[in-house]
PDB file of N, CA and C in Angstrom:
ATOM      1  N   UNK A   1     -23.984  -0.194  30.623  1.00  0.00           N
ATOM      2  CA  UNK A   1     -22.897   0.372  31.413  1.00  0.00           C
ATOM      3  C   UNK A   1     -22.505  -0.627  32.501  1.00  0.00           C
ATOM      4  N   UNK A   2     -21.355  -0.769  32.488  1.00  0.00           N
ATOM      5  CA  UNK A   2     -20.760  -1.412  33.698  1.00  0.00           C
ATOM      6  C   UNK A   2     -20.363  -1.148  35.120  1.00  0.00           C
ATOM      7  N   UNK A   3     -20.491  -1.602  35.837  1.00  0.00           N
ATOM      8  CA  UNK A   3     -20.182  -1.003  37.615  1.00  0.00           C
ATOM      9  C   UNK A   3     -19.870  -0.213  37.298  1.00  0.00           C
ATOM     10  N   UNK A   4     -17.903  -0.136  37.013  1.00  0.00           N
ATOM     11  CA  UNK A   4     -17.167   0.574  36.866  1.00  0.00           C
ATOM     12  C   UNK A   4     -17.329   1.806  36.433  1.00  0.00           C
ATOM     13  N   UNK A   5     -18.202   2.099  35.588  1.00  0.00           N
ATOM     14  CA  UNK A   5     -18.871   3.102  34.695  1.00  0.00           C
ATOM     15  C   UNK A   5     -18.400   2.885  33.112  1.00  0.00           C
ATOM     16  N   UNK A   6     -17.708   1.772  32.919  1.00  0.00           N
ATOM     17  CA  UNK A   6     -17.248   1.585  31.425  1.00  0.00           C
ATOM     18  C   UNK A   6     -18.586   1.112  30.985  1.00  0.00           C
ATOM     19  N   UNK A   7     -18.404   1.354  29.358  1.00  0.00           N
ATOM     20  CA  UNK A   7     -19.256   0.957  28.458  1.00  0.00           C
ATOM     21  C   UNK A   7     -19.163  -0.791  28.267  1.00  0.00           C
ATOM     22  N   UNK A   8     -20.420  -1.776  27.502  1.00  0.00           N
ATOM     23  CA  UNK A   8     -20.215  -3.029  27.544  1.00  0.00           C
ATOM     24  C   UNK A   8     -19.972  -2.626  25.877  1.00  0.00           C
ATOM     25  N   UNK A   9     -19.955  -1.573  25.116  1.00  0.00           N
ATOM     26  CA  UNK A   9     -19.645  -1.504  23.591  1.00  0.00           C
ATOM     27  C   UNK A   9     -18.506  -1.922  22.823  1.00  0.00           C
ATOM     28  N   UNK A  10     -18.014  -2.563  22.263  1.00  0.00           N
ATOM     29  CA  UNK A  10     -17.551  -2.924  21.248  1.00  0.00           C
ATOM     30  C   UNK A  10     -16.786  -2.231  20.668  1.00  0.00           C
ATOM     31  N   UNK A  11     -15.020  -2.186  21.017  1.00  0.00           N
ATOM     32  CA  UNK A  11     -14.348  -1.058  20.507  1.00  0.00           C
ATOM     33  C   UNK A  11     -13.694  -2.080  19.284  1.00  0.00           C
ATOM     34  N   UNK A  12     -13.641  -1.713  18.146  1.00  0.00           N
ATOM     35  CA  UNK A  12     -12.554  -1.984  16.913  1.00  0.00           C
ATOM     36  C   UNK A  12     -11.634  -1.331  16.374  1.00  0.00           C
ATOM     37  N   UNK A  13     -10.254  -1.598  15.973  1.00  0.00           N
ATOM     38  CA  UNK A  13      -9.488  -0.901  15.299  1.00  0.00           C
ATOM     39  C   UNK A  13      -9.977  -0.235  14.254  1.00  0.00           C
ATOM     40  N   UNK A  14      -9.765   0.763  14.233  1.00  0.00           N
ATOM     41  CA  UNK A  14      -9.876   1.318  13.120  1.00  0.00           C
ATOM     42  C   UNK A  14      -8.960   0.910  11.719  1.00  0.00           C
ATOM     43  N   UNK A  15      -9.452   1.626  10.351  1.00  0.00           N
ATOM     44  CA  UNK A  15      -8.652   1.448   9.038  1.00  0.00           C
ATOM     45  C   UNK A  15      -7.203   2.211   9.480  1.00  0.00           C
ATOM     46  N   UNK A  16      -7.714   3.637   9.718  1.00  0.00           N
ATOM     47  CA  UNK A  16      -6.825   4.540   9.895  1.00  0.00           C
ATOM     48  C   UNK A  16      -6.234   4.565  11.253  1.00  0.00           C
ATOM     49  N   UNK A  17      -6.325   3.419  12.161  1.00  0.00           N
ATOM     50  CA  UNK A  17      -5.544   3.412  13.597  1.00  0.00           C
ATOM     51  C   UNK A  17      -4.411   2.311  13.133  1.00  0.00           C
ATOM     52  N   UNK A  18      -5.088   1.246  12.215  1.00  0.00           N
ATOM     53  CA  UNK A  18      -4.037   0.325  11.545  1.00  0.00           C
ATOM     54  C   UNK A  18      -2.994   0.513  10.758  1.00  0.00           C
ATOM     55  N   UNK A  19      -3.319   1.812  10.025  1.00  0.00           N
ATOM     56  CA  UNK A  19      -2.309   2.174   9.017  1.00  0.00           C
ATOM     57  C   UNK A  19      -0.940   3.217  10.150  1.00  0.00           C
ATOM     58  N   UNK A  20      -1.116   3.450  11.280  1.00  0.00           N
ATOM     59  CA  UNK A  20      -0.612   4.236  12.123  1.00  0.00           C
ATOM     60  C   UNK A  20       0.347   3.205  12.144  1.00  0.00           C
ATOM     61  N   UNK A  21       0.268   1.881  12.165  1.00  0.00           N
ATOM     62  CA  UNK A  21       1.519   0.858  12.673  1.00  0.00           C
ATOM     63  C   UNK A  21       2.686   0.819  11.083  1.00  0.00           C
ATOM     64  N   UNK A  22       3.766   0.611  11.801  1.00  0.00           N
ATOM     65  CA  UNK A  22       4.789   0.335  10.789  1.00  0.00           C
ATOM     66  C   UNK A  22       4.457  -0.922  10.041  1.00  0.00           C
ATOM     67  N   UNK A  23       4.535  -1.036   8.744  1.00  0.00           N
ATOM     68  CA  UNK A  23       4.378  -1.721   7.893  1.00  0.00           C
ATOM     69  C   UNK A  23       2.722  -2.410   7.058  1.00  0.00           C
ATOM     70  N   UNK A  24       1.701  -1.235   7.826  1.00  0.00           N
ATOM     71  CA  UNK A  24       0.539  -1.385   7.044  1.00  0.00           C
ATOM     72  C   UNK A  24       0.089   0.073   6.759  1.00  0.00           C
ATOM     73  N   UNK A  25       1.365   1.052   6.220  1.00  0.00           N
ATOM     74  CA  UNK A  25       0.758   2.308   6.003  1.00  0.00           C
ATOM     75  C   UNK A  25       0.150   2.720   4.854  1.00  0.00           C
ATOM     76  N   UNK A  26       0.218   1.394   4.040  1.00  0.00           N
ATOM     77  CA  UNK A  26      -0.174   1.750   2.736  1.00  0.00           C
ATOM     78  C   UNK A  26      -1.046   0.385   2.369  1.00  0.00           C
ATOM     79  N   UNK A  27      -1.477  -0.267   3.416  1.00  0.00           N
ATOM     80  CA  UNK A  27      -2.573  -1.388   3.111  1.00  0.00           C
ATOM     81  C   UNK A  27      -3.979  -1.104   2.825  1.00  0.00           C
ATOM     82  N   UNK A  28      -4.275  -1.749   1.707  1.00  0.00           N
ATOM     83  CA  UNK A  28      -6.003  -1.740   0.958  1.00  0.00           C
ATOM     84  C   UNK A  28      -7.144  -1.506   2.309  1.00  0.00           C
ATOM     85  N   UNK A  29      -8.051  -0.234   1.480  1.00  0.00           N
ATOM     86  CA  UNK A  29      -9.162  -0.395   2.600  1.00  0.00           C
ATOM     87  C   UNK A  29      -9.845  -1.837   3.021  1.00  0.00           C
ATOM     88  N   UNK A  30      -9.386  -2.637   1.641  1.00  0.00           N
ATOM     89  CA  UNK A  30     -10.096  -4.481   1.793  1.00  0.00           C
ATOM     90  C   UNK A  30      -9.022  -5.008   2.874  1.00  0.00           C
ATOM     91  N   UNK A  31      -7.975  -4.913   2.659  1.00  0.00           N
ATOM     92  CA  UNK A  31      -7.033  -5.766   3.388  1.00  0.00           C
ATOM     93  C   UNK A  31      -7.214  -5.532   4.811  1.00  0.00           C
ATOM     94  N   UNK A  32      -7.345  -3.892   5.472  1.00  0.00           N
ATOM     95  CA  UNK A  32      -7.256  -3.360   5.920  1.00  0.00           C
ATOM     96  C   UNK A  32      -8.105  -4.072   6.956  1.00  0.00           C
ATOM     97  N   UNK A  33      -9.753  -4.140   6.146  1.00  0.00           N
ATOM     98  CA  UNK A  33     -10.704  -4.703   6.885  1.00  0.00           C
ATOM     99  C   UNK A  33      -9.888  -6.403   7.811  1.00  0.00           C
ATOM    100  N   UNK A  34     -10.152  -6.930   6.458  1.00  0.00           N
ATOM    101  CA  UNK A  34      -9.728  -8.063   6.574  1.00  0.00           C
ATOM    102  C   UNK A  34      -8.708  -8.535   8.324  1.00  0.00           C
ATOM    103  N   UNK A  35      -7.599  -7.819   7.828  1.00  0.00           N
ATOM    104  CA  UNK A  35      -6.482  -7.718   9.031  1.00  0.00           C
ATOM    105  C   UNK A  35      -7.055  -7.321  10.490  1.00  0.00           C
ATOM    106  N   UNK A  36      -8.002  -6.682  10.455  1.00  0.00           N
ATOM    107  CA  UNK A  36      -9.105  -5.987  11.791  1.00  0.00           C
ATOM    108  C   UNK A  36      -9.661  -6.851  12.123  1.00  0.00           C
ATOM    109  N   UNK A  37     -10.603  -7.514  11.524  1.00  0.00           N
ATOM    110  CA  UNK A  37     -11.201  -8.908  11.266  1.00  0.00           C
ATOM    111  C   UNK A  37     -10.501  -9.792  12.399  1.00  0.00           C
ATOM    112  N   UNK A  38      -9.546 -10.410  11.379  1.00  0.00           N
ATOM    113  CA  UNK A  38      -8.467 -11.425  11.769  1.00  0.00           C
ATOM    114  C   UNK A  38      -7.825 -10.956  13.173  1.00  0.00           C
ATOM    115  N   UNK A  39      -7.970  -9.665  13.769  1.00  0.00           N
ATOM    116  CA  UNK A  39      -7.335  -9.762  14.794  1.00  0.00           C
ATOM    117  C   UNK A  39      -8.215  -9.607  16.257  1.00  0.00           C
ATOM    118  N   UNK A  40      -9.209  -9.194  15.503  1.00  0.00           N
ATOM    119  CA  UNK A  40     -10.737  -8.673  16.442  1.00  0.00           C
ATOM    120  C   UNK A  40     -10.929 -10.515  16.846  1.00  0.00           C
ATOM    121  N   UNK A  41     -10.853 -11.398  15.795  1.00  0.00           N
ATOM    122  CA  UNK A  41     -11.192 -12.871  16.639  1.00  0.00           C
ATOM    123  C   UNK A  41     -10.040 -13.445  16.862  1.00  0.00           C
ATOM    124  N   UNK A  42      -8.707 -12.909  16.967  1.00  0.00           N
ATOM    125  CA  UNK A  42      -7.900 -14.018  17.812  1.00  0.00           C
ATOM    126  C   UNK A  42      -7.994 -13.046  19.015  1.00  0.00           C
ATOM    127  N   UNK A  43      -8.263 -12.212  19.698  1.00  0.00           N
ATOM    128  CA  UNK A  43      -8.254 -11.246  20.653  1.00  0.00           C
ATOM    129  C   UNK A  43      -9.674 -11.657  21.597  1.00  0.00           C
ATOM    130  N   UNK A  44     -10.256 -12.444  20.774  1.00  0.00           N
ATOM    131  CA  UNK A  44     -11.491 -12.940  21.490  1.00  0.00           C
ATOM    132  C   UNK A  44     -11.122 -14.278  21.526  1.00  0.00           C
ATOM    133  N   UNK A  45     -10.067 -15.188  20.684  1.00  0.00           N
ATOM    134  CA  UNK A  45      -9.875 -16.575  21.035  1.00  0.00           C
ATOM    135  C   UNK A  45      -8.893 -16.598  22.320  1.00  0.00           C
ATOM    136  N   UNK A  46      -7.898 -15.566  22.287  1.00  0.00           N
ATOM    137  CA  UNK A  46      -6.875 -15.418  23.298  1.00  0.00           C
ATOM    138  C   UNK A  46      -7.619 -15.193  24.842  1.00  0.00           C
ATOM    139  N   UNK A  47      -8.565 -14.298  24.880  1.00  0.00           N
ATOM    140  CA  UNK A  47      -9.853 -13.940  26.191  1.00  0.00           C
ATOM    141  C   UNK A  47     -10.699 -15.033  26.502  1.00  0.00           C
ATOM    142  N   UNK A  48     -11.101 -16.031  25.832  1.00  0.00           N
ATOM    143  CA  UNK A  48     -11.724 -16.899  26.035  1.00  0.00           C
ATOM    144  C   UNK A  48     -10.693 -18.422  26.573  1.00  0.00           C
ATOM    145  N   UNK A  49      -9.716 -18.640  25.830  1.00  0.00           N
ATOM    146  CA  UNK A  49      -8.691 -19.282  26.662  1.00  0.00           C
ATOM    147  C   UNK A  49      -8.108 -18.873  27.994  1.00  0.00           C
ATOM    148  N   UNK A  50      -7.777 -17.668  28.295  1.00  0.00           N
ATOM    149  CA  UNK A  50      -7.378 -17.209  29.455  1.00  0.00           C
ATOM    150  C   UNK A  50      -8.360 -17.414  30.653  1.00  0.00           C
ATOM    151  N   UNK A  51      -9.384 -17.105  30.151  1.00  0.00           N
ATOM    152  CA  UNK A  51     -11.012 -17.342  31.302  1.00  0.00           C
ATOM    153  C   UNK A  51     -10.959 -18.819  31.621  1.00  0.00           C
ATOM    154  N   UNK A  52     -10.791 -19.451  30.265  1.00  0.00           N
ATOM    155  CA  UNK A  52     -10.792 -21.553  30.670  1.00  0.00           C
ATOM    156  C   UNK A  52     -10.024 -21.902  31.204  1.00  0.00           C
ATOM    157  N   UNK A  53      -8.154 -21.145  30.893  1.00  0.00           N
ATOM    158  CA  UNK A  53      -7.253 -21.589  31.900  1.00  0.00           C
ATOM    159  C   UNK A  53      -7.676 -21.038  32.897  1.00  0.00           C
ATOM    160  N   UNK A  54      -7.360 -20.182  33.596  1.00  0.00           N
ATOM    161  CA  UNK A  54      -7.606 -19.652  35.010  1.00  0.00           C
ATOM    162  C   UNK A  54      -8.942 -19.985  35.631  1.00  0.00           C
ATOM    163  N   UNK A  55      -9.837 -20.535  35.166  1.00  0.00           N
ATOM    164  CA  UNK A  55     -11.036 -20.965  35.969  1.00  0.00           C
ATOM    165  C   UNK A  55     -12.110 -19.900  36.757  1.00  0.00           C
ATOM    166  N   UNK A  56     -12.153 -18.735  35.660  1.00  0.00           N
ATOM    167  CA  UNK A  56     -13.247 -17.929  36.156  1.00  0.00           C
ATOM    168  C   UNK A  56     -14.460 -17.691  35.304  1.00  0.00           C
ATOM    169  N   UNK A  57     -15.068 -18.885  34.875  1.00  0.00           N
ATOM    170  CA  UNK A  57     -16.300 -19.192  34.347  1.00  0.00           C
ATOM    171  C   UNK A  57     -17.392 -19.097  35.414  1.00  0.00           C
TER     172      UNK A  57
END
């Protein structure tokens, strides 16, 4: 748990939070993964650049 009282856990999109968006309402439970995947690590490449630019390492 954090100060704040937030959790340090690990939230992921869901299959069925992905298919909620326009144009993956009918994407493969594989693809599905896949696309979660792919966005779970640019969401961690984008957080990790922002920390190096701004200088709060």
């Amino acid at each position: 748990m954090n100060n704040d009282g937030t959790s340090n856990e690990k939230i992921k999109l869901t299959i069925e939070e992905l298919r909620k968006f326009k144009g993956f309402e009918a994407v493969s439970d594989s693809d599905a993964e896949n696309i979660i995947d792919s966005l779970a690590q640019l969401a961690i490449i984008a957080y990790n650049l922002n920390i190096e630019e701004n200088g709060f390492r």
